[in-house]
N, C-alpha and C. Protein backbone atom coordinates (compact mmCIF):
# COMPACT_ATOMS: atom_id res chain seq x y z
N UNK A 1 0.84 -1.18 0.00
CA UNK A 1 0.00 0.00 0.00
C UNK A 1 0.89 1.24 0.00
N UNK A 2 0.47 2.08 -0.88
CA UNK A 2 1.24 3.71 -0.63
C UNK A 2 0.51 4.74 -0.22
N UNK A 3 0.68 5.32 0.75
CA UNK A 3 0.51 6.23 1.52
C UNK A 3 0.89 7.79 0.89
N UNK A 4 0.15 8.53 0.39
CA UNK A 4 0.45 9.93 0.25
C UNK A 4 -0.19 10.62 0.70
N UNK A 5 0.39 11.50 1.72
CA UNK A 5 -0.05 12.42 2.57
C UNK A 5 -0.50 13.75 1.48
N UNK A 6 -1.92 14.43 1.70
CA UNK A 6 -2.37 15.45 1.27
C UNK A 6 -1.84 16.61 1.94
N UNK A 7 -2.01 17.56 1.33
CA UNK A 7 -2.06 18.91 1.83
C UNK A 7 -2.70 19.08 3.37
N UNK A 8 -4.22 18.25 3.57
CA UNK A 8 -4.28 18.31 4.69
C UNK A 8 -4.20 17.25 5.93
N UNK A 9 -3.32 18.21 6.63
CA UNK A 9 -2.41 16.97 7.85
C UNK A 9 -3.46 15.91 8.34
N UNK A 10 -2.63 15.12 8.49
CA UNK A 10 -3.25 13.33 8.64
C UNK A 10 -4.01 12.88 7.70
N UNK A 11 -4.40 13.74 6.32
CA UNK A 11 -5.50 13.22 5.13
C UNK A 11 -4.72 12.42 4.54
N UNK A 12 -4.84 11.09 4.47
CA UNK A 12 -3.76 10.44 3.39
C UNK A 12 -4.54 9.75 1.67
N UNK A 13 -4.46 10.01 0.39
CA UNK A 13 -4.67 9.10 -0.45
C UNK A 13 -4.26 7.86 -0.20
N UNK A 14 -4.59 6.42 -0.21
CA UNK A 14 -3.72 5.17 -0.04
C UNK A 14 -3.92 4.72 -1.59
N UNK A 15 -2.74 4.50 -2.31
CA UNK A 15 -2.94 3.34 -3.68
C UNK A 15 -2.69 1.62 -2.79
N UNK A 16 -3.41 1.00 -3.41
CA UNK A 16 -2.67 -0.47 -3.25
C UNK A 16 -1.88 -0.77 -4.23
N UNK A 17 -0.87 -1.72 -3.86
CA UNK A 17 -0.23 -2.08 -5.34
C UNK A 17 -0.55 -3.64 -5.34
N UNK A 18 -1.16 -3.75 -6.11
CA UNK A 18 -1.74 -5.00 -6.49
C UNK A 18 -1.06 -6.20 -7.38
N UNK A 19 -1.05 -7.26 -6.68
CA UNK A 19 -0.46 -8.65 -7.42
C UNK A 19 -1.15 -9.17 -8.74
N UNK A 20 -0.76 -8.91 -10.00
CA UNK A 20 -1.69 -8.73 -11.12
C UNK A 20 -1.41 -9.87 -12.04
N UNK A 21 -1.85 -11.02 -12.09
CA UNK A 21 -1.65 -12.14 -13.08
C UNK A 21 -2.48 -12.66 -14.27
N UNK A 22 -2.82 -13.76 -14.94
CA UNK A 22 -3.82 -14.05 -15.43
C UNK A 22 -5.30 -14.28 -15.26
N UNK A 23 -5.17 -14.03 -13.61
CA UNK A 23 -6.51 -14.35 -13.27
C UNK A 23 -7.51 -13.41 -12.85
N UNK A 24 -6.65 -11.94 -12.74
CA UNK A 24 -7.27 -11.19 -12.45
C UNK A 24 -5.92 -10.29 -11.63
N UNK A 25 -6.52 -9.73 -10.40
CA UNK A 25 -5.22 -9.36 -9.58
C UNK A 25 -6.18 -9.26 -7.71
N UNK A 26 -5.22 -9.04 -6.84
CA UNK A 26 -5.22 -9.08 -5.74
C UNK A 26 -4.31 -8.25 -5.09
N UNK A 27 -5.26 -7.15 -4.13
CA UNK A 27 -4.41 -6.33 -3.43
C UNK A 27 -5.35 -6.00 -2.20
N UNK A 28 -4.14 -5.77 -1.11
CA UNK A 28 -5.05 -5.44 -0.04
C UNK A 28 -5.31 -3.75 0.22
N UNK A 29 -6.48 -3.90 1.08
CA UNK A 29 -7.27 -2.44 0.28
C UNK A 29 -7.47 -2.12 2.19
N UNK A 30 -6.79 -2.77 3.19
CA UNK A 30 -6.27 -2.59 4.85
C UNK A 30 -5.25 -3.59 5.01
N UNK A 31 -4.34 -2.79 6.15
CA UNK A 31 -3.54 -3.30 6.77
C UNK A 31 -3.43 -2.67 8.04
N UNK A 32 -3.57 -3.42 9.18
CA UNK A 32 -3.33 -2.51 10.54
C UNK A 32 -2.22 -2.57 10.66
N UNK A 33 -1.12 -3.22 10.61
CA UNK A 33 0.34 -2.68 10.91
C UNK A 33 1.04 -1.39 10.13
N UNK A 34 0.32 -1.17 8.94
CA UNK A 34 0.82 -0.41 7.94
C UNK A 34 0.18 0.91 8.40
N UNK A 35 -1.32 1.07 8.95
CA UNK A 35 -1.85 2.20 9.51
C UNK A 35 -0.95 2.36 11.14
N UNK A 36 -0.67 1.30 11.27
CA UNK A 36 -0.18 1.72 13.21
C UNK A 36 1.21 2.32 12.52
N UNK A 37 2.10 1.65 11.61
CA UNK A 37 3.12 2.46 11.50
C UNK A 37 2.95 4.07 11.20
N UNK A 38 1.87 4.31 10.67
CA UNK A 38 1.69 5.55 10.29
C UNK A 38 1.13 6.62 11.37
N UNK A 39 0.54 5.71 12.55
CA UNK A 39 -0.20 6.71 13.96
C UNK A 39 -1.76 6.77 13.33
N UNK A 40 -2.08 6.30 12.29
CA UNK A 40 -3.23 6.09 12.10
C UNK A 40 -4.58 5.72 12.98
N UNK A 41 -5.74 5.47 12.66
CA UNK A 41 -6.35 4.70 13.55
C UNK A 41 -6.31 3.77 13.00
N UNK A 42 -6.70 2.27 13.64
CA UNK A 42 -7.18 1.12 13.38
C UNK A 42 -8.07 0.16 13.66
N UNK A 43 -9.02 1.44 14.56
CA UNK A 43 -10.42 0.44 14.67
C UNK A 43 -11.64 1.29 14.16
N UNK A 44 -12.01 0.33 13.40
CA UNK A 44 -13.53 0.50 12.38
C UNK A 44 -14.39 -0.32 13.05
N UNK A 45 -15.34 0.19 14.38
CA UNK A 45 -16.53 -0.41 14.68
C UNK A 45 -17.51 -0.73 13.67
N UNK A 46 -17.62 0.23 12.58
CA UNK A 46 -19.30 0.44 11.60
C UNK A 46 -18.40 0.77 10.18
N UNK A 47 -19.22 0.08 9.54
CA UNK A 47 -19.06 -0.15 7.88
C UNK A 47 -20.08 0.35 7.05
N UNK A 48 -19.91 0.98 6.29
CA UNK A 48 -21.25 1.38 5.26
C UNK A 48 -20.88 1.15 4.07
N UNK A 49 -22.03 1.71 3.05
CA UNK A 49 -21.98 1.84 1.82
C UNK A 49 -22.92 2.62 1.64
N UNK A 50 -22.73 3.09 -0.01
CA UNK A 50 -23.46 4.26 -0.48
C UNK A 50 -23.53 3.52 -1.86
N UNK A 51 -24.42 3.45 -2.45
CA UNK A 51 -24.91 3.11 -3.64
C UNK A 51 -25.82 4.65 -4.15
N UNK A 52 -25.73 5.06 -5.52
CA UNK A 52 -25.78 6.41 -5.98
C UNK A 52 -26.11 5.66 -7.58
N UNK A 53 -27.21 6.17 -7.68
CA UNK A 53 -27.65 5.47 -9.08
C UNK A 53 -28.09 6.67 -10.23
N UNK A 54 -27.53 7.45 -10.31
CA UNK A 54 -27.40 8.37 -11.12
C UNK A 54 -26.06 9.22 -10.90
N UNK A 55 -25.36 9.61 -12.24
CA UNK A 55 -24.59 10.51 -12.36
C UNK A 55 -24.77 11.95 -11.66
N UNK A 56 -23.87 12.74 -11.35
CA UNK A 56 -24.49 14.11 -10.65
C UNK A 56 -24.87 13.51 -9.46
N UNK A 57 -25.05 12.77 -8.64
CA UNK A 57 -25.45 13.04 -7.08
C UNK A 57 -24.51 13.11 -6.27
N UNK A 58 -25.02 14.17 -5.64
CA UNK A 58 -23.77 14.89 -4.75
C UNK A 58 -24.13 14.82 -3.49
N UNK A 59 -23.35 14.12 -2.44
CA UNK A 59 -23.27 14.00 -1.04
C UNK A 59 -22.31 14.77 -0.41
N UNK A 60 -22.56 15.44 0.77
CA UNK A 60 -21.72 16.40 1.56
C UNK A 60 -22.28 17.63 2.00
N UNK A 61 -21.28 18.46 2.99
CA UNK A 61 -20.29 17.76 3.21
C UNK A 61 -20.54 17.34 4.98
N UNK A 62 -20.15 16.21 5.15
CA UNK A 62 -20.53 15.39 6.52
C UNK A 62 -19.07 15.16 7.67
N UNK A 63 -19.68 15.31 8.65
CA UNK A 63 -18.97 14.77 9.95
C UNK A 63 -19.89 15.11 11.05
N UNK A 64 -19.00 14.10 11.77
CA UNK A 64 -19.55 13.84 12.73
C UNK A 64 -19.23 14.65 13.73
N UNK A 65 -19.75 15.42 15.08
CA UNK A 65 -19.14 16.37 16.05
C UNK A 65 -18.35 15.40 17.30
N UNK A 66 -17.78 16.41 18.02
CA UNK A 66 -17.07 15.77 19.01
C UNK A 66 -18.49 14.98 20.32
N UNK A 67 -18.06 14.63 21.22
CA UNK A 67 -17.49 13.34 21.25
C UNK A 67 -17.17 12.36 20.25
N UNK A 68 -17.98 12.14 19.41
CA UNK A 68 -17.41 11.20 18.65
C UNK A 68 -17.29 11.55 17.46
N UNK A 69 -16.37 12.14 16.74
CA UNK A 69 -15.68 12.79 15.92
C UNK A 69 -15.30 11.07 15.27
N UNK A 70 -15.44 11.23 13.67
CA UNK A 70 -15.18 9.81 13.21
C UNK A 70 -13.68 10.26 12.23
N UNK A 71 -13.32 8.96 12.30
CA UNK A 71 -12.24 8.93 11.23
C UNK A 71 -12.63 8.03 9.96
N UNK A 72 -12.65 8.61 8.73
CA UNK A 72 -13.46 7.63 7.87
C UNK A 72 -12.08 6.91 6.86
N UNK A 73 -12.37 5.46 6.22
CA UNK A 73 -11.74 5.41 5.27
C UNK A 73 -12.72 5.00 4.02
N UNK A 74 -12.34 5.47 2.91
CA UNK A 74 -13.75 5.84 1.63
C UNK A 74 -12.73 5.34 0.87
N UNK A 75 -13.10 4.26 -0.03
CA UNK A 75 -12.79 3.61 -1.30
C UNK A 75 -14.15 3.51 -1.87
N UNK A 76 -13.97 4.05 -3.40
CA UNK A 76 -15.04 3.10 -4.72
C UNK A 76 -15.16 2.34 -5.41
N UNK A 77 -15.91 1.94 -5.27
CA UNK A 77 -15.96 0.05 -5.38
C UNK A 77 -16.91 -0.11 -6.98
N UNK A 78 -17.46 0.85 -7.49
CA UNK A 78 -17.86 1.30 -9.02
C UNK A 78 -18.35 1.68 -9.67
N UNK A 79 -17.79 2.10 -10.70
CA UNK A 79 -17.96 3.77 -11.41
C UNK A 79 -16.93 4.54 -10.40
N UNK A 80 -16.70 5.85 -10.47
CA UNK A 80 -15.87 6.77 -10.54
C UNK A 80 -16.41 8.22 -9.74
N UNK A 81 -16.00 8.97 -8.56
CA UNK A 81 -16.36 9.93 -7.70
C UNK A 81 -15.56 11.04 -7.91
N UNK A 82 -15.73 12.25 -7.75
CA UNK A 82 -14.83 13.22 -6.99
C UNK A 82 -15.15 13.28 -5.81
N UNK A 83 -14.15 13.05 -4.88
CA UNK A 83 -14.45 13.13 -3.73
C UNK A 83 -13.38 14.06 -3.09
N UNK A 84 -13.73 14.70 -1.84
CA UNK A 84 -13.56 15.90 -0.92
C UNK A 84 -13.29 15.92 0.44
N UNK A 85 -12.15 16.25 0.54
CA UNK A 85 -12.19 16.70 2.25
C UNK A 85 -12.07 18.27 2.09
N UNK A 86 -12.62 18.59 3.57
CA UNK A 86 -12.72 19.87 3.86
C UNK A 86 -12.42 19.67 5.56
N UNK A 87 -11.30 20.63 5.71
CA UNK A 87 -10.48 20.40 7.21
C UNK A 87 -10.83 21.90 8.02
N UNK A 88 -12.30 20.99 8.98
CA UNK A 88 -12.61 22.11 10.16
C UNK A 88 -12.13 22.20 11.25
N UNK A 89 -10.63 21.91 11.33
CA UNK A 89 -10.04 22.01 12.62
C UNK A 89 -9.50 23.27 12.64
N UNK A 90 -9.91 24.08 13.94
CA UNK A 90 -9.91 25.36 13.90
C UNK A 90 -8.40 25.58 14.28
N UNK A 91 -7.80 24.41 14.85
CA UNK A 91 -6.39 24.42 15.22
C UNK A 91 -5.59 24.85 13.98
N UNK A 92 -5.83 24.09 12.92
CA UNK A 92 -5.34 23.66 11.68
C UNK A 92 -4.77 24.71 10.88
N UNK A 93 -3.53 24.60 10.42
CA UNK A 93 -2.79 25.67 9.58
C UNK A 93 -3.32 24.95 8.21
N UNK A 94 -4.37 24.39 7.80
CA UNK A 94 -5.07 24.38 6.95
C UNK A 94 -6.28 24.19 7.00
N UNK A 95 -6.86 25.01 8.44
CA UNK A 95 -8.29 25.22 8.20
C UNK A 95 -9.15 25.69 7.30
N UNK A 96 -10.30 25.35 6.37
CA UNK A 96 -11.48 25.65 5.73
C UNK A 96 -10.89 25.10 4.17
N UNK A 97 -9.52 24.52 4.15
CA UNK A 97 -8.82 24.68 2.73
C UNK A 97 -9.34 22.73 2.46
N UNK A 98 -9.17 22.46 0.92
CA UNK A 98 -10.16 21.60 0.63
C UNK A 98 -9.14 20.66 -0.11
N UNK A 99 -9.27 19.63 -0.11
CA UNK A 99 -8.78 18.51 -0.76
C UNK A 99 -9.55 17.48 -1.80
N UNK A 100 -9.07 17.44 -2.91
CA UNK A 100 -9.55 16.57 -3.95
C UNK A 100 -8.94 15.15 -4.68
N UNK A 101 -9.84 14.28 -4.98
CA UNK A 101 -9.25 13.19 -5.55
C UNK A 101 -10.10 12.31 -6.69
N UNK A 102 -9.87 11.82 -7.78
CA UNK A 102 -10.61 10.95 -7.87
C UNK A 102 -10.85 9.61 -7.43
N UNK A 103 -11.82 8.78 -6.85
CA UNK A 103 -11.84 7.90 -6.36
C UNK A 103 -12.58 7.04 -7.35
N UNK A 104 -11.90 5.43 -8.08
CA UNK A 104 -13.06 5.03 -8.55
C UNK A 104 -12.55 3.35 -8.69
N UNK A 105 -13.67 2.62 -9.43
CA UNK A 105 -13.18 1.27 -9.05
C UNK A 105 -12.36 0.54 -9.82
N UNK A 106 -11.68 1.75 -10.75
CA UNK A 106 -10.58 1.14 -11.75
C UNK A 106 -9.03 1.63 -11.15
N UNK A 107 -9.30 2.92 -10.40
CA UNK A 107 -7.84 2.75 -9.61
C UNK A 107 -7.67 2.83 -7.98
N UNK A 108 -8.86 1.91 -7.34
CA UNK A 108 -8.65 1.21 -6.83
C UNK A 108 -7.90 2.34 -5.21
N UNK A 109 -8.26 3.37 -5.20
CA UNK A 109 -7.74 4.61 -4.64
C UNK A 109 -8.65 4.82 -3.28
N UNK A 110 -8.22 5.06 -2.00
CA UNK A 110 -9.08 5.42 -0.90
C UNK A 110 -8.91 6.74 -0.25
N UNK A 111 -9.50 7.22 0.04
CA UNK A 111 -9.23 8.30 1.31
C UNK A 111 -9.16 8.12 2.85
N UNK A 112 -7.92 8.28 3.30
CA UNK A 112 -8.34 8.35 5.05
C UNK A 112 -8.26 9.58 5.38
N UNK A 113 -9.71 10.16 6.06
CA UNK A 113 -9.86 11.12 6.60
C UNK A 113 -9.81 11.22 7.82
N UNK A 114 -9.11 12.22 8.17
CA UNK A 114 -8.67 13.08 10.00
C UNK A 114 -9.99 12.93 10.40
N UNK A 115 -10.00 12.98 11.86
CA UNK A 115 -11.08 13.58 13.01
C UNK A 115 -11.09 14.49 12.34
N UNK A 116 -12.15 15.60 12.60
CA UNK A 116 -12.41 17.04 12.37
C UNK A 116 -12.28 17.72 10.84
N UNK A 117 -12.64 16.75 9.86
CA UNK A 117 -12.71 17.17 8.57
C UNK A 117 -14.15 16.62 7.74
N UNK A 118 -14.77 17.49 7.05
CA UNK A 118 -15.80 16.85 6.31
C UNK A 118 -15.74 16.40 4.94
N UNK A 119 -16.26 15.17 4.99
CA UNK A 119 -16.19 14.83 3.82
C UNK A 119 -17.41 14.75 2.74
N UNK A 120 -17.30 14.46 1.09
CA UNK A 120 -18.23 14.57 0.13
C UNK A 120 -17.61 13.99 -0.90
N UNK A 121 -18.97 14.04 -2.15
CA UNK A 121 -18.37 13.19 -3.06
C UNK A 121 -19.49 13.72 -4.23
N UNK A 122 -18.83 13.60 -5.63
CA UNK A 122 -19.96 14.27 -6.81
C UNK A 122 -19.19 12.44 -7.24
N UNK A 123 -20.79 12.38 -7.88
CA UNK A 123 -20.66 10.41 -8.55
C UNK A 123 -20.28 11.57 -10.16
N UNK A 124 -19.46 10.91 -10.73
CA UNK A 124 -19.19 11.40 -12.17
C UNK A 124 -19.94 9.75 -13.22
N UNK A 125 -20.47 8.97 -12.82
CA UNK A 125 -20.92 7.64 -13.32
C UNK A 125 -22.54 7.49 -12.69
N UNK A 126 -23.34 6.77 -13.55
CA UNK A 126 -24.08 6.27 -12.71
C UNK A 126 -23.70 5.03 -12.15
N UNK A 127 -24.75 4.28 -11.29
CA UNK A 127 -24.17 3.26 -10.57
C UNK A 127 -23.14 3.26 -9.82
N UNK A 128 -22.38 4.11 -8.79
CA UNK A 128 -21.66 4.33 -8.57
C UNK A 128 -21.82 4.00 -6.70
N UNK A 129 -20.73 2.82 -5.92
CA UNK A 129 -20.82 2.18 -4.87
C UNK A 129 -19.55 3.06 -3.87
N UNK A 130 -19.88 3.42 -2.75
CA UNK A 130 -18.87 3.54 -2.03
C UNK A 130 -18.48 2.94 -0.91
N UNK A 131 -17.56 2.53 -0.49
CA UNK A 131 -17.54 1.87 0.79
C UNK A 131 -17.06 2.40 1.82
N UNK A 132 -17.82 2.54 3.18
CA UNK A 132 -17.10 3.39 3.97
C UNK A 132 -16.67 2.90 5.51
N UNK A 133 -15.44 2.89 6.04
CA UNK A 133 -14.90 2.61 7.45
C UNK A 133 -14.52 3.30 8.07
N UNK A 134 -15.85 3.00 9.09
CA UNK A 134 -15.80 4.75 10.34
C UNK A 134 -15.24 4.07 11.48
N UNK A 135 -14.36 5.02 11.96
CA UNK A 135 -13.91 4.67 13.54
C UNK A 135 -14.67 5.52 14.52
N UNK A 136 -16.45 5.20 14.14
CA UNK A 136 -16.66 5.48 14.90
C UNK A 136 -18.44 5.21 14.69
N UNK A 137 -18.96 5.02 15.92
CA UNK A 137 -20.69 4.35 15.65
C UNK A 137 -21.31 5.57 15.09
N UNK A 138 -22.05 5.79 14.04
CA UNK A 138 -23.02 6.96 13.75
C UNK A 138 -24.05 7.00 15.27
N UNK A 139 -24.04 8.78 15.07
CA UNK A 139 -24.74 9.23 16.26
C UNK A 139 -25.26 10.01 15.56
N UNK A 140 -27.17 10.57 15.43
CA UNK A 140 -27.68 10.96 14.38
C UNK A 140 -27.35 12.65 15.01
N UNK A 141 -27.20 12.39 16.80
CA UNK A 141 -27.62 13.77 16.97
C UNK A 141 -26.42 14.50 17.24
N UNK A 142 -25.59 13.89 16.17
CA UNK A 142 -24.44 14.71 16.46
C UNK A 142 -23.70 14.69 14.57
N UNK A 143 -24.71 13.97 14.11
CA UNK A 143 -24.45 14.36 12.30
C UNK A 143 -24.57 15.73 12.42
N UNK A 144 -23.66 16.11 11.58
CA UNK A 144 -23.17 17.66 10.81
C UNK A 144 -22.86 17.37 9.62
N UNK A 145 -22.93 19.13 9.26
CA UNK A 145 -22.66 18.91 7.57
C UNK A 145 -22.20 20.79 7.66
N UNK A 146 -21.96 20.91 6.59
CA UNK A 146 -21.44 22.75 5.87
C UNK A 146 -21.81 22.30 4.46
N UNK A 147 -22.71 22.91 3.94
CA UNK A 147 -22.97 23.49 2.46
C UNK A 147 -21.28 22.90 1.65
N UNK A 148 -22.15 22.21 0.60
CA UNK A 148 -21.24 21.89 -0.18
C UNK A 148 -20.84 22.88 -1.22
N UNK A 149 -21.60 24.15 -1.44
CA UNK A 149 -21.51 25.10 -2.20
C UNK A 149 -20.82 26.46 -1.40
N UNK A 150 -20.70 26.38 0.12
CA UNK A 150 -20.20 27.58 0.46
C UNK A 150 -19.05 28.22 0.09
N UNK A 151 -19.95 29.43 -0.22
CA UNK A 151 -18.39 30.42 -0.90
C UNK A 151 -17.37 30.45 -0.12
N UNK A 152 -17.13 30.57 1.22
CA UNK A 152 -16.07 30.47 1.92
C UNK A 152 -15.17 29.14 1.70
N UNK A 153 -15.39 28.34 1.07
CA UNK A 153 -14.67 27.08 0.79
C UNK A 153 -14.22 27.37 -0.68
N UNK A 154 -14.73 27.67 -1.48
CA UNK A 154 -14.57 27.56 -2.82
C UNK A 154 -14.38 26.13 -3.61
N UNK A 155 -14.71 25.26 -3.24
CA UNK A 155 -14.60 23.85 -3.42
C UNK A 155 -15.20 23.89 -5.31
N UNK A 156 -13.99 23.34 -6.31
CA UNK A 156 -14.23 23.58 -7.62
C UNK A 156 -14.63 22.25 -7.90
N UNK A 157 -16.20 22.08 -7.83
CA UNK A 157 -16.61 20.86 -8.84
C UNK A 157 -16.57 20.87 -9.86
N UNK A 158 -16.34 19.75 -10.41
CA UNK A 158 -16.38 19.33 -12.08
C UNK A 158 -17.78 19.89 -12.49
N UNK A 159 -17.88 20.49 -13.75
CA UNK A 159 -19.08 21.24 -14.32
C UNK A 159 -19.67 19.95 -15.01
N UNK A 160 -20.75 19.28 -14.89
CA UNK A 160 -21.62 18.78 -15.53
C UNK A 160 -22.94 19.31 -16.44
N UNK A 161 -23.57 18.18 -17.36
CA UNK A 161 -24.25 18.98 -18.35
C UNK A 161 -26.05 19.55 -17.47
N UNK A 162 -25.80 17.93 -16.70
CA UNK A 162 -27.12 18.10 -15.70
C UNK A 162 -27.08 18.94 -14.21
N UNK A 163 -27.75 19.41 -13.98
CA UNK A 163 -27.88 20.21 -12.26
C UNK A 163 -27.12 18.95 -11.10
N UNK A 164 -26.99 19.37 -10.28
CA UNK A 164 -26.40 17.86 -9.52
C UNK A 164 -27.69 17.80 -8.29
N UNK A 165 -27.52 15.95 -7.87
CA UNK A 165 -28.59 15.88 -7.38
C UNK A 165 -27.99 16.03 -5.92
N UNK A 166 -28.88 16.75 -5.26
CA UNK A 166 -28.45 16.74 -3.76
C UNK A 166 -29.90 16.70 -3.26
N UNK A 167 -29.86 16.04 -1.90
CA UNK A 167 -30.63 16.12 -1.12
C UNK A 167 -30.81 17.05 -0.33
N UNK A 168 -32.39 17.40 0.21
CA UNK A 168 -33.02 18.38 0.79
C UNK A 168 -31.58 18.83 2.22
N UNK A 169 -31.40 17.57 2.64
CA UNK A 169 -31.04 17.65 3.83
C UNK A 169 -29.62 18.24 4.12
N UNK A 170 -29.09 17.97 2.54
CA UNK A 170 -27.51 18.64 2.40
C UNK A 170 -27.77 20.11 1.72
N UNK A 171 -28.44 20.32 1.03
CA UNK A 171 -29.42 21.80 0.77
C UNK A 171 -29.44 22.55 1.96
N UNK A 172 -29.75 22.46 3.58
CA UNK A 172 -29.91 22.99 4.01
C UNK A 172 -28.69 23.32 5.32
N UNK A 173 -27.82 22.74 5.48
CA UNK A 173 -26.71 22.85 6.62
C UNK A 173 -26.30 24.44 6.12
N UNK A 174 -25.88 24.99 7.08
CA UNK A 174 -25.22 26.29 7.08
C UNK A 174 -24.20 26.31 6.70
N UNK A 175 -23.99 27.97 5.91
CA UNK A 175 -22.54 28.68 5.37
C UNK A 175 -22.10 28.96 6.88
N UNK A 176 -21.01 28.82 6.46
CA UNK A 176 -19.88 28.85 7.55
C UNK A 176 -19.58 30.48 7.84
């Protein structure tokens, strides 16, 4: 696995490098010794997924508040995302500043996101699966979100031909 640290501290891209033969290939997509070497976390109580069946749907941007502040790891499992961190640690010599990647199920690419950063994602595919490992149990009454459009972020989505689909509920979280 390779580890490249983003712009924002503790955000890492991970590639796997995968054992690739006639039969297909095989790579591992976790390793806890490889995250402990890094100071990472390494416990994922709760697992999700996101299945997104149209192109244009846009999720974000989400975290969870303190006490239980989650650490997520996000791989796509198929079709193809832009996906987003946005780092609200007020500590942070890169607070409100935004991170991009493509995530999709041909390169096989994840995000580990810090405590105290929100994350999102525009599906550029339909059919498009994500898989997600939180270090930490969802707590509804402590879900958060910030406008995926706030001008104070400037977050540059890919221009599509259609409107993007967002839900009521990400429509309405507050500009920062």
């Amino acid at each position: 696995m390779i580890f490249t640290e983003t712009p924002l501290k503790g955000a890492y891209l991970i590639s796997p490098e995968p054992s690739i033969d006639k039969r297909g290939l095989f790579a591992r997509t976790y390793c806890e010794k490889e995250f402990k070497a890094r100071g990472l976390q390494t416990y994922f109580p709760q697992c999700n997924t996101s299945y997104n069946t149209k192109k244009g749907t846009l999720r974000g941007m989400h975290y969870q508040q303190a006490p239980y502040e989650e650490v997520k790891l996000v791989r796509c499992t198929a079709g193809e995302v832009f996906d987003v961190i946005v780092d609200l640690r007020h500590d942070s010599s890169t607070y409100l500043t935004w991170h991009s990647a493509i995530l999709s199920a041909e390169n096989r690419k994840a995000f580990y996101i810090p405590k105290g950063c929100a994350h999102g994602f525009l599906t550029l595919d339909d059919g498009v699966e994500l898989h997600y490992m939180m270090g930490e149990e969802y707590h509804a009454d402590l879900a958060c979100g910030v406008r995926w459009d706030d001008p104070a972020l400037k977050i540059q989505w890919p221009t599509l031909k259609e409107p993007f689909n967002v839900n009521h509920k990400d429509q309405q979280w507050e500009m920062l």
